[in-house]
N, C-alpha and C. Protein backbone atom coordinates (compact mmCIF):
# COMPACT_ATOMS: atom_id res chain seq x y z
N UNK A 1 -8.99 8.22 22.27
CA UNK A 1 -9.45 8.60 23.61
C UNK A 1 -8.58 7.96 24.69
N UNK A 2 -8.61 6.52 24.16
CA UNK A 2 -7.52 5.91 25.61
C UNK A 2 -6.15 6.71 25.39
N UNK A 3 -5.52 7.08 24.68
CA UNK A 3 -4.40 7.49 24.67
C UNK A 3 -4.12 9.08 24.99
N UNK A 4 -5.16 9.58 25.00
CA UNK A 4 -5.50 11.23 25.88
C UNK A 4 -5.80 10.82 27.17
N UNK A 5 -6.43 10.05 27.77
CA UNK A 5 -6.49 9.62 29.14
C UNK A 5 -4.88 9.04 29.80
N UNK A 6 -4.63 8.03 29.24
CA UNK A 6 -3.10 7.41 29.72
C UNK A 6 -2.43 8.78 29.78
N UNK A 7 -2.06 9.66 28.26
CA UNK A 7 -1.45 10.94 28.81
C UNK A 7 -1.83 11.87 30.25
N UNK A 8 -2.83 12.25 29.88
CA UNK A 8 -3.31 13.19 31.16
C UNK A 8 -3.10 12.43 32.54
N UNK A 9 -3.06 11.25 32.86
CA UNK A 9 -2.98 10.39 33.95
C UNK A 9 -1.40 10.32 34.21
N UNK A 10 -0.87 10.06 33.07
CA UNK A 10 1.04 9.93 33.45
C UNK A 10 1.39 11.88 33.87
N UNK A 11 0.51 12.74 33.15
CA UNK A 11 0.98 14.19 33.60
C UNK A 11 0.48 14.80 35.07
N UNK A 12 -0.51 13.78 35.39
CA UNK A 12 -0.93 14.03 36.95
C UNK A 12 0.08 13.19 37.83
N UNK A 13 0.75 12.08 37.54
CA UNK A 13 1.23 11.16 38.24
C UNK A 13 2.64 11.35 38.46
N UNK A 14 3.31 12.12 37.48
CA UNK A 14 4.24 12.93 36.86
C UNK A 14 4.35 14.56 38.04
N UNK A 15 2.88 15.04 38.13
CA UNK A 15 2.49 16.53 38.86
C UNK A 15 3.43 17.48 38.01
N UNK A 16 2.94 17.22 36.27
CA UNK A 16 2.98 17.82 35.11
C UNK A 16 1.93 18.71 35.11
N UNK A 17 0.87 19.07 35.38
CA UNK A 17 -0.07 19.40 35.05
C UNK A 17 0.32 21.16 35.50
N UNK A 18 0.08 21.94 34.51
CA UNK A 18 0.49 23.27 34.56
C UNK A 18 -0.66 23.84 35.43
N UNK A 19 -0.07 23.96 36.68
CA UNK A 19 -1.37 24.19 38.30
C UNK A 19 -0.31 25.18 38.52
N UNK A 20 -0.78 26.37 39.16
CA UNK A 20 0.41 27.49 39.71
C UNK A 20 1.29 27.12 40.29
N UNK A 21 1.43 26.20 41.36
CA UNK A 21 2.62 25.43 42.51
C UNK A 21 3.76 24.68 41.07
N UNK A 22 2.86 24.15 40.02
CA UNK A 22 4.20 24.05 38.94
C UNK A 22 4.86 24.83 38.00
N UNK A 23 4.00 25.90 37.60
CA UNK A 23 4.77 26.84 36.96
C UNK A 23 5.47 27.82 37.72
N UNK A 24 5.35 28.34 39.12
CA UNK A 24 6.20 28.84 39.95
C UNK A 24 7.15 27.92 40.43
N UNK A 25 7.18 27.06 40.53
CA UNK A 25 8.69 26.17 41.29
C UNK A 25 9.49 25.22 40.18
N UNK A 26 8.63 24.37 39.57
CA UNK A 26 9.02 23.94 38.27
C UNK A 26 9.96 24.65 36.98
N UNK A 27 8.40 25.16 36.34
CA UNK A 27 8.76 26.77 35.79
C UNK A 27 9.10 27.42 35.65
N UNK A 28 9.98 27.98 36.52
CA UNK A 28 10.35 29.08 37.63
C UNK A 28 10.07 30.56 37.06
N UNK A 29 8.54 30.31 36.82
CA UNK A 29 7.61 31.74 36.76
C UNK A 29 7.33 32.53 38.39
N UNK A 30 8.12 33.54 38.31
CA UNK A 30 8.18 34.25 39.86
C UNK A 30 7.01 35.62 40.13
N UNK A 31 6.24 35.21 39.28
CA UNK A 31 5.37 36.19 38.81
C UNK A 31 4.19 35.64 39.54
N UNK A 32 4.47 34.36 39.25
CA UNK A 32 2.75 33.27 39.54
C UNK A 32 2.42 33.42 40.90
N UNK A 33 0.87 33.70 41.15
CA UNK A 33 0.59 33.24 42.69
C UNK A 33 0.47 31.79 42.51
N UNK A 34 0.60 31.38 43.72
CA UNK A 34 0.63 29.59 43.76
C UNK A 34 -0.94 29.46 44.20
N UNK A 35 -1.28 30.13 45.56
CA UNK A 35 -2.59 29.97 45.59
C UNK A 35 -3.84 29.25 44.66
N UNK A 36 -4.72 28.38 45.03
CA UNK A 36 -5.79 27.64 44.44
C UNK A 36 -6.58 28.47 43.91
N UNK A 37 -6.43 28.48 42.51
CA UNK A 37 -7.91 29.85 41.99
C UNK A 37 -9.18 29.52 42.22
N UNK A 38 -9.54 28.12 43.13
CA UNK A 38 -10.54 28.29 43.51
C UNK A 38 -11.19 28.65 45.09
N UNK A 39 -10.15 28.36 45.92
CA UNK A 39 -10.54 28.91 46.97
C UNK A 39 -9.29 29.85 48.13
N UNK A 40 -8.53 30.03 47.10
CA UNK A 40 -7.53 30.71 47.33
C UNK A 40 -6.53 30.99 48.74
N UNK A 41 -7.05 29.89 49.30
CA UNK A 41 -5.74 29.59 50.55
C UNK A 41 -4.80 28.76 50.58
N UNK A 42 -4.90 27.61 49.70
CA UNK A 42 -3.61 26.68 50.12
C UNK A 42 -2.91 26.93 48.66
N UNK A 43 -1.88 26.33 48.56
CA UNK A 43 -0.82 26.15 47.35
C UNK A 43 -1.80 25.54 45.79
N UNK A 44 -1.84 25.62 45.31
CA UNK A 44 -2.38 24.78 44.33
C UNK A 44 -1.94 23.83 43.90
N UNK A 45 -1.77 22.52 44.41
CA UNK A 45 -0.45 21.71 44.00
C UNK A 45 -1.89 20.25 43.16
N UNK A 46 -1.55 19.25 42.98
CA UNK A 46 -2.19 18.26 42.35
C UNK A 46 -3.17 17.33 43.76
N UNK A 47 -2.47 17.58 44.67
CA UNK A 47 -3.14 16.55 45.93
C UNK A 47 -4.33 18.25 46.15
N UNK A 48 -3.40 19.21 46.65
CA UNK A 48 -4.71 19.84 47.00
C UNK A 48 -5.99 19.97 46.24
N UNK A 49 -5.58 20.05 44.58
CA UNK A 49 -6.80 19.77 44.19
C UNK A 49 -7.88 18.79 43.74
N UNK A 50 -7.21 17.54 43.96
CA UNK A 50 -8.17 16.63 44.20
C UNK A 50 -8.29 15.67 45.37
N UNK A 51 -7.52 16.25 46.14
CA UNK A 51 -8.67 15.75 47.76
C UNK A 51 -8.50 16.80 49.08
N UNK A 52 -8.04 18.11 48.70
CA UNK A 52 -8.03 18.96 49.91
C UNK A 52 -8.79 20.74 49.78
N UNK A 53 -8.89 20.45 48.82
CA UNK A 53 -9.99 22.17 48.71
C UNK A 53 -11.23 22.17 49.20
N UNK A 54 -11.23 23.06 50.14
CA UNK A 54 -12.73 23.26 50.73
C UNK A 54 -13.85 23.44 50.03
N UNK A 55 -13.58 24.34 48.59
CA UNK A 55 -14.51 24.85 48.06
C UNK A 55 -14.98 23.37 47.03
N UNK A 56 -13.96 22.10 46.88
CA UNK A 56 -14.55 21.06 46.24
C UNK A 56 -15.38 20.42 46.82
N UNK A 57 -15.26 20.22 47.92
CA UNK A 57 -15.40 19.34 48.72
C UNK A 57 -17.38 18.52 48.90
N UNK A 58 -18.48 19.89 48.89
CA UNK A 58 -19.35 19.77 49.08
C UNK A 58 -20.00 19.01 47.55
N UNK A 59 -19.10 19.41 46.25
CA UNK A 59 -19.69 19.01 45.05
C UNK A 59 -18.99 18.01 44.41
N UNK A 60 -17.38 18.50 44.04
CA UNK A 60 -16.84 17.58 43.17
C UNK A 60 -16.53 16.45 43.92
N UNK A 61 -16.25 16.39 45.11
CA UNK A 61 -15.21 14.88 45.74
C UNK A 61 -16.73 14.25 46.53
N UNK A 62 -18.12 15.06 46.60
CA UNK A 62 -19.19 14.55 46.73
C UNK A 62 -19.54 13.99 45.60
N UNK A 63 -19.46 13.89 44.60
CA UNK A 63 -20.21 13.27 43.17
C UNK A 63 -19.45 11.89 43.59
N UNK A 64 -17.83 12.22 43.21
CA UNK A 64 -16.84 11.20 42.95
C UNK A 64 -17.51 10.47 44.29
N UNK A 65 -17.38 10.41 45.45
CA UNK A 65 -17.81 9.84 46.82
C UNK A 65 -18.73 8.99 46.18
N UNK A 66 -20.06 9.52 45.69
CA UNK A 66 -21.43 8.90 45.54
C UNK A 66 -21.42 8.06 44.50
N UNK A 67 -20.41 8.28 43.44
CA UNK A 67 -20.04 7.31 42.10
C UNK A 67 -19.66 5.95 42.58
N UNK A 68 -18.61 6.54 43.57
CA UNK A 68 -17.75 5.31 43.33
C UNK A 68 -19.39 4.28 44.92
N UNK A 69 -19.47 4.85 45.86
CA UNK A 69 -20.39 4.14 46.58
C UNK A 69 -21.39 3.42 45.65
N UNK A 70 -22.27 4.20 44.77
CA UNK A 70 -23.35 3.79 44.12
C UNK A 70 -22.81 2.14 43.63
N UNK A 71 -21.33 2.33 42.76
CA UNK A 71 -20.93 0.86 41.95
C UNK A 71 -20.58 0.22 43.11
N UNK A 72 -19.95 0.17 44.22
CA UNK A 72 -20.00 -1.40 45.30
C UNK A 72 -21.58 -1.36 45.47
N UNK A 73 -22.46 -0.51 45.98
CA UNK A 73 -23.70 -0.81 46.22
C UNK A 73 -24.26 -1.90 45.42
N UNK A 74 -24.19 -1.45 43.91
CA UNK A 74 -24.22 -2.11 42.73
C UNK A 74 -23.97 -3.57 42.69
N UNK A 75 -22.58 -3.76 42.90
CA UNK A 75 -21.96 -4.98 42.54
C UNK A 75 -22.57 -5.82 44.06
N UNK A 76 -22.04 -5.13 45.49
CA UNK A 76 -22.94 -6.35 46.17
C UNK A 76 -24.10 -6.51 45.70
N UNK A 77 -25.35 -5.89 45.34
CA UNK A 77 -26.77 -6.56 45.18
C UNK A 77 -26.93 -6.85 44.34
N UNK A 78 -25.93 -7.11 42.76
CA UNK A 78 -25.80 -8.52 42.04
C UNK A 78 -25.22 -9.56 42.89
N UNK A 79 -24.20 -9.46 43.25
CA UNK A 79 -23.22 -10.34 44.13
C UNK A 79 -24.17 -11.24 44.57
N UNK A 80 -25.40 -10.45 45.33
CA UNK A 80 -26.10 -11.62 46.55
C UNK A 80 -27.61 -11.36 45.77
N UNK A 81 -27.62 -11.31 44.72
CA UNK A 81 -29.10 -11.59 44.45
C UNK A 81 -30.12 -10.91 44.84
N UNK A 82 -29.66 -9.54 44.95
CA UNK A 82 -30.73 -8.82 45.66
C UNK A 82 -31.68 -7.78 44.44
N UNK A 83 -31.17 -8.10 43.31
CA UNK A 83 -31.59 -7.50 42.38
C UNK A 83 -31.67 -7.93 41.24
N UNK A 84 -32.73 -7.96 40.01
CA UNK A 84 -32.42 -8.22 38.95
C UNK A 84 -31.92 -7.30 37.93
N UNK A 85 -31.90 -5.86 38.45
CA UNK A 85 -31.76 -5.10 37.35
C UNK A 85 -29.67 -4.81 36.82
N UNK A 86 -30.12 -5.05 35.39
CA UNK A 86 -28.54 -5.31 35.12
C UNK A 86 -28.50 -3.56 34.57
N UNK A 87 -28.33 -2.48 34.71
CA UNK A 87 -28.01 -1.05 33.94
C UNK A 87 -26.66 -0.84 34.42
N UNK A 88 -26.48 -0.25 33.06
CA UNK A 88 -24.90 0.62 33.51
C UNK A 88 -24.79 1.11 35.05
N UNK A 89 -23.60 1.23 35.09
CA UNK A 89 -23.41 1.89 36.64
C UNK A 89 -24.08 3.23 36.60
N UNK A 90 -23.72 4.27 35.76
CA UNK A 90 -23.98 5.79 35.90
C UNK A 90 -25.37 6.14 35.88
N UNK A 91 -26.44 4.71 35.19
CA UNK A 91 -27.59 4.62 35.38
C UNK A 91 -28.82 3.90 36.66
N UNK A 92 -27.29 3.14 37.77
CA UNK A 92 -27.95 2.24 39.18
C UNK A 92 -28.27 3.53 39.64
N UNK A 93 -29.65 3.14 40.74
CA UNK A 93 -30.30 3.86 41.37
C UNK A 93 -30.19 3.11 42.93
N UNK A 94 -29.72 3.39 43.98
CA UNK A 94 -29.73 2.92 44.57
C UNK A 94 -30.83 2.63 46.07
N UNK A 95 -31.28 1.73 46.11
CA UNK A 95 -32.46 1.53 46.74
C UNK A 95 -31.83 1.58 48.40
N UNK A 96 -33.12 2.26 49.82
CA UNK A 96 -32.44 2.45 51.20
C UNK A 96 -32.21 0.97 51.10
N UNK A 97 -32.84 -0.17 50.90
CA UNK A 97 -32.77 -1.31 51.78
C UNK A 97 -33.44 -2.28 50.13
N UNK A 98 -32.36 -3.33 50.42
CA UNK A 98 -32.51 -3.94 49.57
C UNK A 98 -32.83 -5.89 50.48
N UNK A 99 -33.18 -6.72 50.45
CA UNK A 99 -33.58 -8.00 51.27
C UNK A 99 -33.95 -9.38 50.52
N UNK A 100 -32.92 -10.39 50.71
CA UNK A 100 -33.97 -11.62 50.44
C UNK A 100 -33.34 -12.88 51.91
N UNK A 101 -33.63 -13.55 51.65
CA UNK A 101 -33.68 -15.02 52.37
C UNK A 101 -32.35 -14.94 53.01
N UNK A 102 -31.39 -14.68 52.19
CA UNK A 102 -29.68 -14.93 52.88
C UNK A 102 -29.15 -13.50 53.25
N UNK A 103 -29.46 -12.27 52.65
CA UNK A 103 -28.65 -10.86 52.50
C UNK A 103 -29.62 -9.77 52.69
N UNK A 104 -29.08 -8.95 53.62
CA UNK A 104 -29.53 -7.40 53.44
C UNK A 104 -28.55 -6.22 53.56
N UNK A 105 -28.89 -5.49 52.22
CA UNK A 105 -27.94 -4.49 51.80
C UNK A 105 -29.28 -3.01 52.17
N UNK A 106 -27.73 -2.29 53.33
CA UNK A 106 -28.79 -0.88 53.79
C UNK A 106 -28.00 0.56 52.60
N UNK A 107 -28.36 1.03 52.32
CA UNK A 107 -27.98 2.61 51.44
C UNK A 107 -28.18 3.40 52.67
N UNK A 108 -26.69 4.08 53.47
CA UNK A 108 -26.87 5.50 53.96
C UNK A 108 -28.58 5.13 54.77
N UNK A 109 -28.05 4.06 56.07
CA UNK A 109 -28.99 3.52 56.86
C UNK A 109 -28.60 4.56 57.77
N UNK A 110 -29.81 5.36 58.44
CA UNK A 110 -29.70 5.62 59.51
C UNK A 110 -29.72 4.98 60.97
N UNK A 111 -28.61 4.91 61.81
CA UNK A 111 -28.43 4.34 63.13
C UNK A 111 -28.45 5.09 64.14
N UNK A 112 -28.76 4.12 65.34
CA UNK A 112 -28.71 5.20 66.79
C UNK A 112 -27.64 6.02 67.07
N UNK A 113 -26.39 5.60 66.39
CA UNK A 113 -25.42 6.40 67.44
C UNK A 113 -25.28 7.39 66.39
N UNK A 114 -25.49 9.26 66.74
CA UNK A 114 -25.24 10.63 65.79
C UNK A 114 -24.49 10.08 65.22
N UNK A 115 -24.52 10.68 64.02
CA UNK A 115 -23.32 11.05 62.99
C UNK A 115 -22.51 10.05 62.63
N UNK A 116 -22.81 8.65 62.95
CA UNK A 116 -22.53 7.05 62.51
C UNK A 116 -23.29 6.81 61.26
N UNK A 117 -23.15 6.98 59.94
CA UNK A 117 -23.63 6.65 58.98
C UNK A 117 -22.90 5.74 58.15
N UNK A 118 -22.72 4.67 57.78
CA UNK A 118 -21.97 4.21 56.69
C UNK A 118 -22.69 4.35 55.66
N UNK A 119 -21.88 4.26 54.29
CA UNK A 119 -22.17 4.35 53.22
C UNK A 119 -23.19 3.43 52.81
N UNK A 120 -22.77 2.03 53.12
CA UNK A 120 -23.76 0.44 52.83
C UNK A 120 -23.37 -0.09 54.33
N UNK A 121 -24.12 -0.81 54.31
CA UNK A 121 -23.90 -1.96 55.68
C UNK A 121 -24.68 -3.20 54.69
N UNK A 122 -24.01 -4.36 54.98
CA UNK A 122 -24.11 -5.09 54.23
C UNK A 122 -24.03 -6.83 54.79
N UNK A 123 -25.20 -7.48 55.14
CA UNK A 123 -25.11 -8.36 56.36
C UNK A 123 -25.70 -9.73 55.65
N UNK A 124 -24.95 -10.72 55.91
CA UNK A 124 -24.86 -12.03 55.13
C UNK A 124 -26.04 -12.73 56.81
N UNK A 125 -27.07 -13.03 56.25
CA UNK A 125 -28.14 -13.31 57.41
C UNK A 125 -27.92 -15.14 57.83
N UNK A 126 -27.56 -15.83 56.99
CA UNK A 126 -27.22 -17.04 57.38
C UNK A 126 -25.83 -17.26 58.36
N UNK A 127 -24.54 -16.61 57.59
CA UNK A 127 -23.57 -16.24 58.63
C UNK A 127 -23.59 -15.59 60.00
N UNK A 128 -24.21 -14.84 59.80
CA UNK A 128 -23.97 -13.63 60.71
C UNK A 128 -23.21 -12.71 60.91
N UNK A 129 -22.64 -12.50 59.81
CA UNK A 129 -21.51 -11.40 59.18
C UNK A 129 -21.74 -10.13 58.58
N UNK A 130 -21.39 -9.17 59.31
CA UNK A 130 -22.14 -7.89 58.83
C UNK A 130 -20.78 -6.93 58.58
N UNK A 131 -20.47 -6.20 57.24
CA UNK A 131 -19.87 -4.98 56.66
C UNK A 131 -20.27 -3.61 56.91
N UNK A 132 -19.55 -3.26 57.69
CA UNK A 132 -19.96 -1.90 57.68
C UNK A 132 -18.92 -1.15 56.60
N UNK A 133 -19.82 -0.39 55.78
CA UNK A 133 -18.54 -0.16 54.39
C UNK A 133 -19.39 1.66 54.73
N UNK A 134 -17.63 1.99 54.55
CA UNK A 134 -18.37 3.83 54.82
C UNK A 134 -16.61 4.27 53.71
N UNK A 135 -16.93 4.92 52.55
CA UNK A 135 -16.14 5.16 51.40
C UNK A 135 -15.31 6.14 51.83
N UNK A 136 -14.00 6.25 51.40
CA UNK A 136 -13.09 7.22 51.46
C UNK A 136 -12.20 7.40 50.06
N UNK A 137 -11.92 8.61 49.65
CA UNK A 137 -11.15 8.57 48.60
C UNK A 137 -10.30 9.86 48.81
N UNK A 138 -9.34 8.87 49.64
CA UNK A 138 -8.19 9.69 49.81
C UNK A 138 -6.68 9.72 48.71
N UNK A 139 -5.77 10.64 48.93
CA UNK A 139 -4.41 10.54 48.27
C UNK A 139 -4.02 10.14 48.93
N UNK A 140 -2.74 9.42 48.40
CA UNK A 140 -1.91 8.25 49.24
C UNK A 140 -1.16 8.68 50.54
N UNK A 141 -1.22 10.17 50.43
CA UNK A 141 -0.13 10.97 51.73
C UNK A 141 -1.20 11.00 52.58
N UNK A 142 -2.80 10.37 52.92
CA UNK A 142 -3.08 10.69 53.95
C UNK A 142 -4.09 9.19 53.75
N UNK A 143 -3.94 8.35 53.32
CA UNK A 143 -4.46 6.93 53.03
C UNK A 143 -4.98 6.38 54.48
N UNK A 144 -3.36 6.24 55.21
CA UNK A 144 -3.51 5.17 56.20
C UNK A 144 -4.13 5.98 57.52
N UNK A 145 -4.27 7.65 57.68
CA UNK A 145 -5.17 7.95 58.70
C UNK A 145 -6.96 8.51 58.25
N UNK A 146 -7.20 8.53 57.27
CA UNK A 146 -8.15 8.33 56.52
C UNK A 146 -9.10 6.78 56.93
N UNK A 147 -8.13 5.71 56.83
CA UNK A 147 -8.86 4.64 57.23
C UNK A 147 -8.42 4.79 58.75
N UNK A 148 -7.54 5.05 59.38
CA UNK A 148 -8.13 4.77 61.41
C UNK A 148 -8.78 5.47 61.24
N UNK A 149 -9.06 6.78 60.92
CA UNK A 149 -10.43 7.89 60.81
C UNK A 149 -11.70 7.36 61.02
N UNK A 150 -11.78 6.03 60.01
CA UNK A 150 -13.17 5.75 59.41
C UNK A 150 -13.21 4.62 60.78
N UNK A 151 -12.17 3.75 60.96
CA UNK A 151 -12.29 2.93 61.91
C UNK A 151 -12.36 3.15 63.31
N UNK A 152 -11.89 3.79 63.65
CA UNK A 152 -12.61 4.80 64.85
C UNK A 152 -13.78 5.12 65.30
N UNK A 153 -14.32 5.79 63.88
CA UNK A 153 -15.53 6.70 63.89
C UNK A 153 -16.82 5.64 63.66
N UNK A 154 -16.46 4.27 63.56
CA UNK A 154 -17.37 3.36 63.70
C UNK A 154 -17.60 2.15 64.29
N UNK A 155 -16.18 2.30 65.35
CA UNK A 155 -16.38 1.35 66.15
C UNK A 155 -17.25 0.89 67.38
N UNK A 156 -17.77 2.08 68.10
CA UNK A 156 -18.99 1.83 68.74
C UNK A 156 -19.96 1.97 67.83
N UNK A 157 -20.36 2.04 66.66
CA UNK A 157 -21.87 1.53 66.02
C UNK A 157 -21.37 -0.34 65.84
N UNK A 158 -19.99 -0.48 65.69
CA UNK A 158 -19.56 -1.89 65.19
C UNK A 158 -20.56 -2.87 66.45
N UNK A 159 -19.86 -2.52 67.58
CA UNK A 159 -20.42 -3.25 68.80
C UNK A 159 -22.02 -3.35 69.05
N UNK A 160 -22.61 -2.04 68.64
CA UNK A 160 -23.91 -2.12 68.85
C UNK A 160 -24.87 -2.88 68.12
N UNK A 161 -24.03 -3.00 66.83
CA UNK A 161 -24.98 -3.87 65.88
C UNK A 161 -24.35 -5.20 66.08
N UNK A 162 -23.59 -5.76 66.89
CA UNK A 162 -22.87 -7.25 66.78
C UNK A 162 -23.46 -7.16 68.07
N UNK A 163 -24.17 -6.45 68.96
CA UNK A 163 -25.15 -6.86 70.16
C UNK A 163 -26.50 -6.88 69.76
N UNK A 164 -27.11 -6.07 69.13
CA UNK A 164 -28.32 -5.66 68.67
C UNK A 164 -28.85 -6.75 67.57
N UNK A 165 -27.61 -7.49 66.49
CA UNK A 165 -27.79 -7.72 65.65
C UNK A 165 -27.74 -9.52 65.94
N UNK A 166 -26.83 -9.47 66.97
CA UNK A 166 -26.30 -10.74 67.73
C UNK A 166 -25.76 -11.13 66.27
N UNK A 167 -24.75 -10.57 65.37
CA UNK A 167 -23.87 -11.28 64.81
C UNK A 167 -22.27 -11.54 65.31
N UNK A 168 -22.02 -12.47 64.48
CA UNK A 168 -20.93 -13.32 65.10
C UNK A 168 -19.28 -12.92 64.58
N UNK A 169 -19.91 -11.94 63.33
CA UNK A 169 -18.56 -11.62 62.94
C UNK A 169 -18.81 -9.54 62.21
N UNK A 170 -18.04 -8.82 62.32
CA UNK A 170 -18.59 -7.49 62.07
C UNK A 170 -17.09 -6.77 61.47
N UNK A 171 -16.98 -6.52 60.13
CA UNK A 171 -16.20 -5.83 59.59
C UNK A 171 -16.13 -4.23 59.41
């Protein structure tokens, strides 16, 4: 099994993977539409299909989104003791609001300002240090505006909760 994974991973990394954009240009099958057979407007190349198709977007890069959120959720509320339950990742359930004495971890907290949601917010109560963690899983050709994206889009909730929250430090 590991050695069918390492393959398939060096043939994506490679952009081996027989997708129409490689058997027409690669290939040089002049026959091929390049088009995405699943939503049939952009090229079908390896980035478009795993982080730019519209038609993925609502299911597959939503699962992956919620996977990978669920395991930090996970690991902070072992991290800080907010939980005893040890289950596999694919089996954590993640609770809105998790709380003890030093830490509170929020799940997809709703806040005042629209459409400001992070993924976790995550606030060390003795410090006064609060994470605002909101997930992205981008390809590397669009990495670094992906994160000003996210940092942008949460910098007035940042201020409101380092007034509201009167903490002293806000990531």
């Amino acid at each position: 099994m590991l050695t069918e994974t390492e393959g398939f991973l060096t043939s994506i990394e490679d952009q081996a993977i027989l997708i129409r954009n490689y058997k027409k240009y690669i290939l040089k099958q002049p026959h091929i539409d390049q088009l995405c057979r699943i939503c049939g407007k952009e090229s079908e190349t390896i980035q478009h299909i795993t982080a730019a198709c519209k038609q993925l977007a609502s299911t597959e890069y939503l699962k992956r989104h919620d996977g990978l959120a669920k395991i930090i959720h996970q690991k902070l509320a072992e991290a800080a003791e907010l939980t005893e339950e040890k289950s596999p990742y694919y089996k954590y359930t993640s609770a809105n609001v998790l709380e003890n004495d030093n830490f509170k971890l929020y799940w997809n907290h709703n806040k005042t300002i629209p459409f400001n949601r992070p993924d976790i917010t995550f606030t060390n109560k003795k410090t006064k240090n609060t994470s605002l963690i909101d997930i992205a899983v981008p390809n590397t050709h669009n990495r670094a505006k992906a994160i000003t994206n996210k940092q942008n889009k949460y910098q007035e909730l940042a201020n409101e909760i380092c007034a509201m929250w009167k903490q002293t430090q806000l990531k």
